[in-house]
C-alpha atoms as a PDB file:
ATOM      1  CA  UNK A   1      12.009 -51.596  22.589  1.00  0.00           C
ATOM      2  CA  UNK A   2      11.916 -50.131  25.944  1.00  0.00           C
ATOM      3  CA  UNK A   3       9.380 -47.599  25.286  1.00  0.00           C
ATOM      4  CA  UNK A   4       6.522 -49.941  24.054  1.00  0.00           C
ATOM      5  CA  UNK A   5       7.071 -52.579  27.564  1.00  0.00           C
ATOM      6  CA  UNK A   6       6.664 -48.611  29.305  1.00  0.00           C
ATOM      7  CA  UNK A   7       3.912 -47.857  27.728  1.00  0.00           C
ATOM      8  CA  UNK A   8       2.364 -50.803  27.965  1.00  0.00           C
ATOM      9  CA  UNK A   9       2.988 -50.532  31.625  1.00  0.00           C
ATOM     10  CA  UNK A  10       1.117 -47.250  31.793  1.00  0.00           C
ATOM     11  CA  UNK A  11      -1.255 -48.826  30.203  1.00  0.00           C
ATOM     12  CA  UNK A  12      -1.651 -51.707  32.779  1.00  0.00           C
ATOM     13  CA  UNK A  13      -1.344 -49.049  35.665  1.00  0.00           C
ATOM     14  CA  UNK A  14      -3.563 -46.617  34.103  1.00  0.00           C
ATOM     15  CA  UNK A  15      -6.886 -49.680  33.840  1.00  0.00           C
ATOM     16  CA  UNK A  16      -5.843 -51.301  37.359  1.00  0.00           C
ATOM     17  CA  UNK A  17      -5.874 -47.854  39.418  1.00  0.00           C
ATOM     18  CA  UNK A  18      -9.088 -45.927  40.062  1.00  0.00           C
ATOM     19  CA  UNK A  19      -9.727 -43.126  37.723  1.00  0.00           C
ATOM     20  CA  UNK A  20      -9.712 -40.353  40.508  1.00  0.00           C
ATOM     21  CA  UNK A  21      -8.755 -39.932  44.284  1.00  0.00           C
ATOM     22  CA  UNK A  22      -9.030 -37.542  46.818  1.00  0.00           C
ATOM     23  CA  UNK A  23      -6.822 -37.441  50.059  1.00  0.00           C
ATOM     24  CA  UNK A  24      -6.634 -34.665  52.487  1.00  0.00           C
ATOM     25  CA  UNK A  25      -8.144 -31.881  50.184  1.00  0.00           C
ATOM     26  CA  UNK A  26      -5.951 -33.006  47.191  1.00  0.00           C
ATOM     27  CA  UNK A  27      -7.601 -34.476  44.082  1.00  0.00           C
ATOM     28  CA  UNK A  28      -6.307 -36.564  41.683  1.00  0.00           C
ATOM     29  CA  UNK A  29      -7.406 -37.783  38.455  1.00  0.00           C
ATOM     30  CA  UNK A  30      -5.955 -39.586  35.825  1.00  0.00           C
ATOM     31  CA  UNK A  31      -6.461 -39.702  32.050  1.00  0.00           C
ATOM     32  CA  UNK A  32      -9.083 -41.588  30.335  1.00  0.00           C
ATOM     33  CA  UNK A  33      -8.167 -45.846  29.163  1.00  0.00           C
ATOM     34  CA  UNK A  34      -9.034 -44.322  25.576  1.00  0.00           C
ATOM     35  CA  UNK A  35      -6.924 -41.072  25.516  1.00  0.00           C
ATOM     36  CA  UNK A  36      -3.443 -43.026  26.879  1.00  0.00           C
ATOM     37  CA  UNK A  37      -4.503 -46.104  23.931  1.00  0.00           C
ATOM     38  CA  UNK A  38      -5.165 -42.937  21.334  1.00  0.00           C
ATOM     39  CA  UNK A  39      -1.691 -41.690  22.343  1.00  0.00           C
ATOM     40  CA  UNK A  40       0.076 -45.017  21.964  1.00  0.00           C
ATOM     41  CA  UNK A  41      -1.386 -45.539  18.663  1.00  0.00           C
ATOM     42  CA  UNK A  42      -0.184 -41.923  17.471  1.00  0.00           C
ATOM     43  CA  UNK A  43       3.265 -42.537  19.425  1.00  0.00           C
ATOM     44  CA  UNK A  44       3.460 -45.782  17.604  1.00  0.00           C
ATOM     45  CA  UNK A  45       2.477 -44.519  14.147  1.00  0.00           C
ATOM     46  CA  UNK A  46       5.012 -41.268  14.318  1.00  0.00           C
ATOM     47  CA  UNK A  47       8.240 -44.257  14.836  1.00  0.00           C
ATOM     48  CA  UNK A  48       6.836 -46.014  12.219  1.00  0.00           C
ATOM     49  CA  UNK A  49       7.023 -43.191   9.562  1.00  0.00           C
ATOM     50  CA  UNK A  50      10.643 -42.567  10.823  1.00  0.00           C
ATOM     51  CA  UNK A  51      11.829 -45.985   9.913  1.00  0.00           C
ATOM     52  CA  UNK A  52      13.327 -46.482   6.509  1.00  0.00           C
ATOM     53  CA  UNK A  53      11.251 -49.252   4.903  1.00  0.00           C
ATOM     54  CA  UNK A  54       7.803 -47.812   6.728  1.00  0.00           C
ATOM     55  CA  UNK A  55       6.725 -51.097   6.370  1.00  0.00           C
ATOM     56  CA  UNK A  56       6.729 -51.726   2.489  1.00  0.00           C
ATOM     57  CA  UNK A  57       9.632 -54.324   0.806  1.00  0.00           C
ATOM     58  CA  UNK A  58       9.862 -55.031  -2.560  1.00  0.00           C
ATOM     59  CA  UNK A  59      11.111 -57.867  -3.333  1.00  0.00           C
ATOM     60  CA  UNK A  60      12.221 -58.890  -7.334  1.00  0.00           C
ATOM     61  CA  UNK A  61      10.786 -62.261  -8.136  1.00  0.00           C
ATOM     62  CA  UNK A  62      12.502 -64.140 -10.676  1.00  0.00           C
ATOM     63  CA  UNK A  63      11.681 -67.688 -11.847  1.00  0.00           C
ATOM     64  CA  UNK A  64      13.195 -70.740 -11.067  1.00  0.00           C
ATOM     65  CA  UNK A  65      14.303 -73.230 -13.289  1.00  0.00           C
ATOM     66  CA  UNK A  66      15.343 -72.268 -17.136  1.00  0.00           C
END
C-alpha cells in the first residue's frame, strides 16, 4: 500500500530531522516520534476494521481418510 511506505517515510523524516528550528524569526517545530507512531497505529487500526474479514477466518475442518 502506498500509504504505509508514506507513512513510514514520515516516520523516517520525522526521527532523522531535529525536533525544532528557528531561521530568521520563524520557528518551527515538529510533532513528537510518539504522537506520529500513536497516529499510525490508529490510522492502521481504522483500515483494518474496514476490511471484510478484520482479520478472523474460519475455516471448516473435516477429517481425512474414511
Amino acid at each position: 500500500m502506498p500509504e504505509d511506505k508514506q507513512v513510514e517515510d514520515a516516520i523516517r523524516e520525522n526521527a532523522s530531522g531535529p525536533k525544532s528550528a528557528e531561521i530568521d524569526g520563524q520557528k518551527v517545530e515538529q510533532h513528537s516520534l510518539s504522537d506520529v507512531i500513536e497516529a499510525d497505529e490508529y490510522l492502521a487500526s481504522k483500515s483494518a476494521l474496514k476490511r471484510r474479514s478484520r482479520g478472523l477466518k474460519f475455516n471448516k475442518l473435516q477429517p481425512s481418510g474414511a
